[in-house]
C-alpha atoms as a PDB file:
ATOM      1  CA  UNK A   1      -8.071   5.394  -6.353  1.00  0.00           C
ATOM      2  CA  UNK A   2      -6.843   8.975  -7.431  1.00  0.00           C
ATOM      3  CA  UNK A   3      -8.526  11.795  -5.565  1.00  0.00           C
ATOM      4  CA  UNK A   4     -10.196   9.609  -3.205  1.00  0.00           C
ATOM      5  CA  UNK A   5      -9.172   8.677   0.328  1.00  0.00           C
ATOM      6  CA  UNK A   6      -7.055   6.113   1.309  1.00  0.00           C
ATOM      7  CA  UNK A   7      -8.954   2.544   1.828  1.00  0.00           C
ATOM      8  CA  UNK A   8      -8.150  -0.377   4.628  1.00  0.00           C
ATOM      9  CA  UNK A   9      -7.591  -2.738   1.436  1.00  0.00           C
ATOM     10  CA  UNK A  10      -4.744  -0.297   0.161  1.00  0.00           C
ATOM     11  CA  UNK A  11      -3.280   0.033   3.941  1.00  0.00           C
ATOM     12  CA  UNK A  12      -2.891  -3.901   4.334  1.00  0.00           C
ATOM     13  CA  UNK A  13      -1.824  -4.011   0.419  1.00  0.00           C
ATOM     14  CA  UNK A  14       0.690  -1.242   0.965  1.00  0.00           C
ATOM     15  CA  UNK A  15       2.038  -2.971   3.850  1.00  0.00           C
ATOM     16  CA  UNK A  16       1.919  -6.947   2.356  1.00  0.00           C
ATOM     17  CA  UNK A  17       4.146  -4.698  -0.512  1.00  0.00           C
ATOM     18  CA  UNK A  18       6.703  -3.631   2.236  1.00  0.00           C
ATOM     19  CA  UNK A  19       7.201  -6.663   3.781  1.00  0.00           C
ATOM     20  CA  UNK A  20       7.807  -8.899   0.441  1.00  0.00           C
ATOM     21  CA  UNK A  21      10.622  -6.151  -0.083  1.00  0.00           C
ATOM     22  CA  UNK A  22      11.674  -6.529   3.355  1.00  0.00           C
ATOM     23  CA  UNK A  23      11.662  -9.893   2.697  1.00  0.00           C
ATOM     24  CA  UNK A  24      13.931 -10.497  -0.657  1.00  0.00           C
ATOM     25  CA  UNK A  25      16.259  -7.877   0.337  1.00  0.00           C
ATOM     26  CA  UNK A  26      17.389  -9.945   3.443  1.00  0.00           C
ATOM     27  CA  UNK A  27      17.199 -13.185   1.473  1.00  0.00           C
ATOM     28  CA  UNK A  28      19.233 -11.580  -1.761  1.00  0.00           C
ATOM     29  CA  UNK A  29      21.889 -11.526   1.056  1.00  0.00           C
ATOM     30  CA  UNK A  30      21.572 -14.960   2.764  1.00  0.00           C
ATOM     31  CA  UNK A  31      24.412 -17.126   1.005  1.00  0.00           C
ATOM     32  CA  UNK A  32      22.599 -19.977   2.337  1.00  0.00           C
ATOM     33  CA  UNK A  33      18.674 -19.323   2.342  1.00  0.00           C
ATOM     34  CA  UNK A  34      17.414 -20.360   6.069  1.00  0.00           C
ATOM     35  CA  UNK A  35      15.097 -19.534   8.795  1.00  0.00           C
ATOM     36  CA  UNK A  36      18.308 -18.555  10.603  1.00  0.00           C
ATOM     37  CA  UNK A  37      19.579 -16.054   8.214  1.00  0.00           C
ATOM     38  CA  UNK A  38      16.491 -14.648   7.366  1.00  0.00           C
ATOM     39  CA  UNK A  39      15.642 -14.230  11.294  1.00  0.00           C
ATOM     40  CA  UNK A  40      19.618 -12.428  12.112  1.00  0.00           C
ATOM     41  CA  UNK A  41      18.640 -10.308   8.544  1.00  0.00           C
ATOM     42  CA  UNK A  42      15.321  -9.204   9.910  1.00  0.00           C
ATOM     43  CA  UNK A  43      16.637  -8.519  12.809  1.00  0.00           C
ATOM     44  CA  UNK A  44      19.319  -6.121  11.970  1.00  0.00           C
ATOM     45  CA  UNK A  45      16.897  -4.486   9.302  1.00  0.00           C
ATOM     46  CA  UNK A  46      16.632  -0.654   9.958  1.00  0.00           C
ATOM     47  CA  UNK A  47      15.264   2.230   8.354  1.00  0.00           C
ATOM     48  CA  UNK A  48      14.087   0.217   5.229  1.00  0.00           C
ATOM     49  CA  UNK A  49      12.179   2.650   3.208  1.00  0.00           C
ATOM     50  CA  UNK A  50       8.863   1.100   2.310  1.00  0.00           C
ATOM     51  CA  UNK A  51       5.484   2.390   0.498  1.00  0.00           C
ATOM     52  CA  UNK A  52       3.810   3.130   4.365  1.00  0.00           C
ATOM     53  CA  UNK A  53       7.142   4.414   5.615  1.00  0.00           C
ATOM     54  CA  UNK A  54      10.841   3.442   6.755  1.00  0.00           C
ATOM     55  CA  UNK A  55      10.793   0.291   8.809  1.00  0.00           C
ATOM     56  CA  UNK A  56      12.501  -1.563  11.307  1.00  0.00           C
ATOM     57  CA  UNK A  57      12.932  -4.326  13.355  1.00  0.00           C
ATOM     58  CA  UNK A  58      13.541  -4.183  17.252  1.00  0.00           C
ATOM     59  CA  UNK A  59      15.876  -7.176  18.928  1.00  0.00           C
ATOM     60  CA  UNK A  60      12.826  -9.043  19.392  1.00  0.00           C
ATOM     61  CA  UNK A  61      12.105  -8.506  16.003  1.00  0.00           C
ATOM     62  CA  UNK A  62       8.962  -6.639  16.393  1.00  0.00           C
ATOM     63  CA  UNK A  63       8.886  -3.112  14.177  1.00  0.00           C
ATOM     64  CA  UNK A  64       7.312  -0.098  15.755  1.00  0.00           C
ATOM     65  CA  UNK A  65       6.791   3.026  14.693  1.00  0.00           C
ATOM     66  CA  UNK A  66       4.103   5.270  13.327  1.00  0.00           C
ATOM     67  CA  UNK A  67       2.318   4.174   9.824  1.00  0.00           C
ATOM     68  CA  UNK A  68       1.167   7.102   7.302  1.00  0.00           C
ATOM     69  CA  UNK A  69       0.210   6.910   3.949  1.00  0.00           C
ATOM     70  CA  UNK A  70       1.910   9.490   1.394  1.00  0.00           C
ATOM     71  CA  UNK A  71       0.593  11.138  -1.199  1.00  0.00           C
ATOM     72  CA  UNK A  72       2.329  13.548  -4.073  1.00  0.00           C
ATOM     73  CA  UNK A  73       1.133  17.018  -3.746  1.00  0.00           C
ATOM     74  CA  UNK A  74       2.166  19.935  -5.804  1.00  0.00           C
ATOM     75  CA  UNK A  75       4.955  17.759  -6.724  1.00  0.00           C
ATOM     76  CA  UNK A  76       6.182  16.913  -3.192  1.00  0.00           C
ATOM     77  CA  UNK A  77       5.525  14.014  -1.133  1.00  0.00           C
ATOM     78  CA  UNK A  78       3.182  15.078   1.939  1.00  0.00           C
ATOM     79  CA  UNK A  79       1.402  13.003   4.526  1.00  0.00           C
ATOM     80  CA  UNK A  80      -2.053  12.230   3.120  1.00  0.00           C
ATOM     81  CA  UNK A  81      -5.175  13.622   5.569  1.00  0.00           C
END
């Protein structure tokens, strides 16, 4: 909620977001929609700009990386504490 702290149910929602996006954006380029294809997309996914932060997928398709959640403040985006 606004003004209040970050919850655990908005991290895993925030992150369920991200990786439906992550998802459909490979897919929208599959000509053929398979395991396969949506595997090699995932795969060579990198710096996909998400609501916890850009993403990306190692050759073992594992992501890495440091998770943050951003807030607007004073008009700019800012790490929220």
């Amino acid at each position: 909620m606004y003004g209040s702290k970050p919850t655990i149910n908005q991290a895993v929602g925030a992150r369920s977001y991200d990786a439906l996006r992550v998802v459909d954006s490979v897919l929208s380029q599959c000509k053929i929609k398979t395991a396969d294809c949506l595997k090699d997309g995932l795969y060579k996914t990198s710096n996909f700009g998400g609501a916890v932060g850009s993403i990306s997928f190692d050759i073992n398709g594992d992501t890495s990386g440091y998770f943050s959640f951003i807030q607007v403040k004073n008009g700019t985006f800012a790490e929220a504490k």
